[in-house]
Protein backbone atom coordinates (compact mmCIF):
# COMPACT_ATOMS: atom_id res chain seq x y z
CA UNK A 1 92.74 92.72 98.72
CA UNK A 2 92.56 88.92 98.77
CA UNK A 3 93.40 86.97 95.19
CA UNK A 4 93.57 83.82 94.29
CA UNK A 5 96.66 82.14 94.51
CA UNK A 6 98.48 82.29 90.50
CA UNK A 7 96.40 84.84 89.60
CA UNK A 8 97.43 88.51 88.38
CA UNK A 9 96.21 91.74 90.00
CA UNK A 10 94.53 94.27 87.25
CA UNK A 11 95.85 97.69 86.51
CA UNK A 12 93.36 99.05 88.79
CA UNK A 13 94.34 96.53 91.68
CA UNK A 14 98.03 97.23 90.76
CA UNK A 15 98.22 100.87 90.72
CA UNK A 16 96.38 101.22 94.02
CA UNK A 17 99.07 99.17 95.78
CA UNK A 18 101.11 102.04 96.20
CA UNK A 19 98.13 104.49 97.63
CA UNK A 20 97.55 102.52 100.65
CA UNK A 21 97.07 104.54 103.68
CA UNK A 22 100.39 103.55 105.84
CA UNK A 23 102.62 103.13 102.78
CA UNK A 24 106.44 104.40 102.95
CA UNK A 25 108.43 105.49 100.41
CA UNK A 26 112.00 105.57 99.78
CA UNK A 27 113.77 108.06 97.72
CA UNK A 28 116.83 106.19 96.04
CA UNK A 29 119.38 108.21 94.68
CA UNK A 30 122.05 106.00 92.72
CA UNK A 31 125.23 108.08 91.71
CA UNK A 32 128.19 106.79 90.08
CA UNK A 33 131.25 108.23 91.27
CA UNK A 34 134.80 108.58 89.40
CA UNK A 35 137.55 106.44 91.41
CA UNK A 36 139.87 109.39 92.00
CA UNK A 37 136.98 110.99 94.26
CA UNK A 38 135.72 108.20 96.19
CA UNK A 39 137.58 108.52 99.29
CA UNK A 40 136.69 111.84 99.88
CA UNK A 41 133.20 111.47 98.30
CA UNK A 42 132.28 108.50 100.48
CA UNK A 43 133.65 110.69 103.59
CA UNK A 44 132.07 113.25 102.75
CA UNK A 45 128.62 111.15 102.80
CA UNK A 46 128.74 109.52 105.66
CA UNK A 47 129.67 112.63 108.10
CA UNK A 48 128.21 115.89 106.22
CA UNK A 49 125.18 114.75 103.28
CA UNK A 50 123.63 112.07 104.54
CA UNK A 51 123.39 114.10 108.58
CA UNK A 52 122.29 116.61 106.49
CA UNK A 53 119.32 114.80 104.33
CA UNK A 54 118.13 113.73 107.94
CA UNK A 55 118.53 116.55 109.66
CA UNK A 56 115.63 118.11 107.21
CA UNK A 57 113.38 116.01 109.53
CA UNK A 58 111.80 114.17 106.32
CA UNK A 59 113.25 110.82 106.48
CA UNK A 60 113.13 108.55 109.08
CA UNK A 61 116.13 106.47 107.84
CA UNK A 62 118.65 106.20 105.21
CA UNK A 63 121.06 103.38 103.71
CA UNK A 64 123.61 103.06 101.54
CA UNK A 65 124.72 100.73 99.50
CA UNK A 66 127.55 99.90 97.03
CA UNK A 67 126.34 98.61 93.85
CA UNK A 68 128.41 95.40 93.02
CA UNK A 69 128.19 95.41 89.52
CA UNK A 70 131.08 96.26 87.73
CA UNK A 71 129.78 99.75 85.10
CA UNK A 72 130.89 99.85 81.76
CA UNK A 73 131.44 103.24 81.80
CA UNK A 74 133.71 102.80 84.66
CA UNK A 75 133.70 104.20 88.42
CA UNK A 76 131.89 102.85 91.36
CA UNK A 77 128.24 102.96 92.05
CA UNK A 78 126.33 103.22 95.06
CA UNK A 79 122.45 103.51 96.08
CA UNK A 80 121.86 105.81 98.96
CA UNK A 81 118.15 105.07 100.17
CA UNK A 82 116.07 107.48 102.15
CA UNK A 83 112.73 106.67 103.73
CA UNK A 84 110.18 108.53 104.45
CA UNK A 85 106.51 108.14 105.80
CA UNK A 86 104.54 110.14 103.22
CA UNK A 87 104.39 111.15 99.37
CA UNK A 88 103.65 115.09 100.74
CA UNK A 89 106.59 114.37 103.06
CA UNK A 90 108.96 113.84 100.12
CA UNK A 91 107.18 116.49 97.93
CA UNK A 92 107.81 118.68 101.15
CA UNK A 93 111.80 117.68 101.00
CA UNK A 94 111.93 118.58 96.88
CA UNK A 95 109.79 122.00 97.66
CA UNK A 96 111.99 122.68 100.88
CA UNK A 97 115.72 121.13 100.68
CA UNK A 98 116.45 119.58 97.44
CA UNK A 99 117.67 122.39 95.66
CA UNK A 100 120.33 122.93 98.52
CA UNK A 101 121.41 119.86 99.56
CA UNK A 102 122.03 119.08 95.65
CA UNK A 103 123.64 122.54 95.22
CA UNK A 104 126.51 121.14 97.69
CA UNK A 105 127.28 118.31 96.00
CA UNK A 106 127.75 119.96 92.73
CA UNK A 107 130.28 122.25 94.06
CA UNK A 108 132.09 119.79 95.30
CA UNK A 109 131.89 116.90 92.66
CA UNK A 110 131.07 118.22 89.63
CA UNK A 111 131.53 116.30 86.67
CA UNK A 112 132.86 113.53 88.89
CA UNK A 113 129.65 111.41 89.21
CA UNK A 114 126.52 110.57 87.17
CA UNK A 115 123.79 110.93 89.56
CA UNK A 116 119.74 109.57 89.60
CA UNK A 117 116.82 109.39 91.36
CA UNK A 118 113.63 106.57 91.97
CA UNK A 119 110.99 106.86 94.12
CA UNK A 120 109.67 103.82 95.45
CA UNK A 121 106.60 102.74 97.23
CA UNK A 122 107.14 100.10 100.15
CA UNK A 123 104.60 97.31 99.32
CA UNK A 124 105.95 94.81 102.06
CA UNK A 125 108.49 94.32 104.79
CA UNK A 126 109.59 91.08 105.88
């Protein structure tokens, strides 16, 4: 699609950006975590969830991130970002895995974090 420079893409233009045949997508899940839990949450991430969440052969990556803005609410925030190659891929993951993998954490941690999820398409990669 080739616009003119300063010009703005249509709804039509816009909404198709994210249907293109090689897209990826991430799946973002930002969780807010209560400060008496983040040692063992954050351990617990990086050596059991986050193996596991690849190990469903879905993603092809994953990053995390702490959020550096300060929550009124309190705790500490951080973006955990999975990608993935396909929209059926990730519909395959919430069909196939989510309900266990999330299962785990709520034993664990619950009501010690405020969790959410985005899905995002990949428009460019510099």
């Amino acid at each position: 699609m080739s616009k003119k420079p300063g010009t703005f893409l249509n709804e039509v233009e816009f909404s198709h950006l994210g249907k293109q045949r090689n897209s990826m997508y991430i799946y973002n899940v930002t969780m807010n975590i209560e400060e008496s839990i983040q040692k063992n949450w954050l351990s617990w991430m990086k050596e059991v969830h986050i193996p596991e969440m690849m190990a469903t052969g879905k993603f092809s990556k994953a990053l995390m991130t702490k959020v550096l803005v300060e929550e009124e609410m309190g705790g500490i925030t951080y973006s955990i970002q999975y990608t993935t190659d396909s929209k059926e891929m990730l519909q395959k993951y919430y069909d196939e895995d989510a309900e266990r993998l999330r299962k785990k954490v709520m034993e664990l941690f619950a009501g010690k974090f405020v969790a959410f999820r985005t899905e995002l398409a990949i428009i460019s990669e510099h």
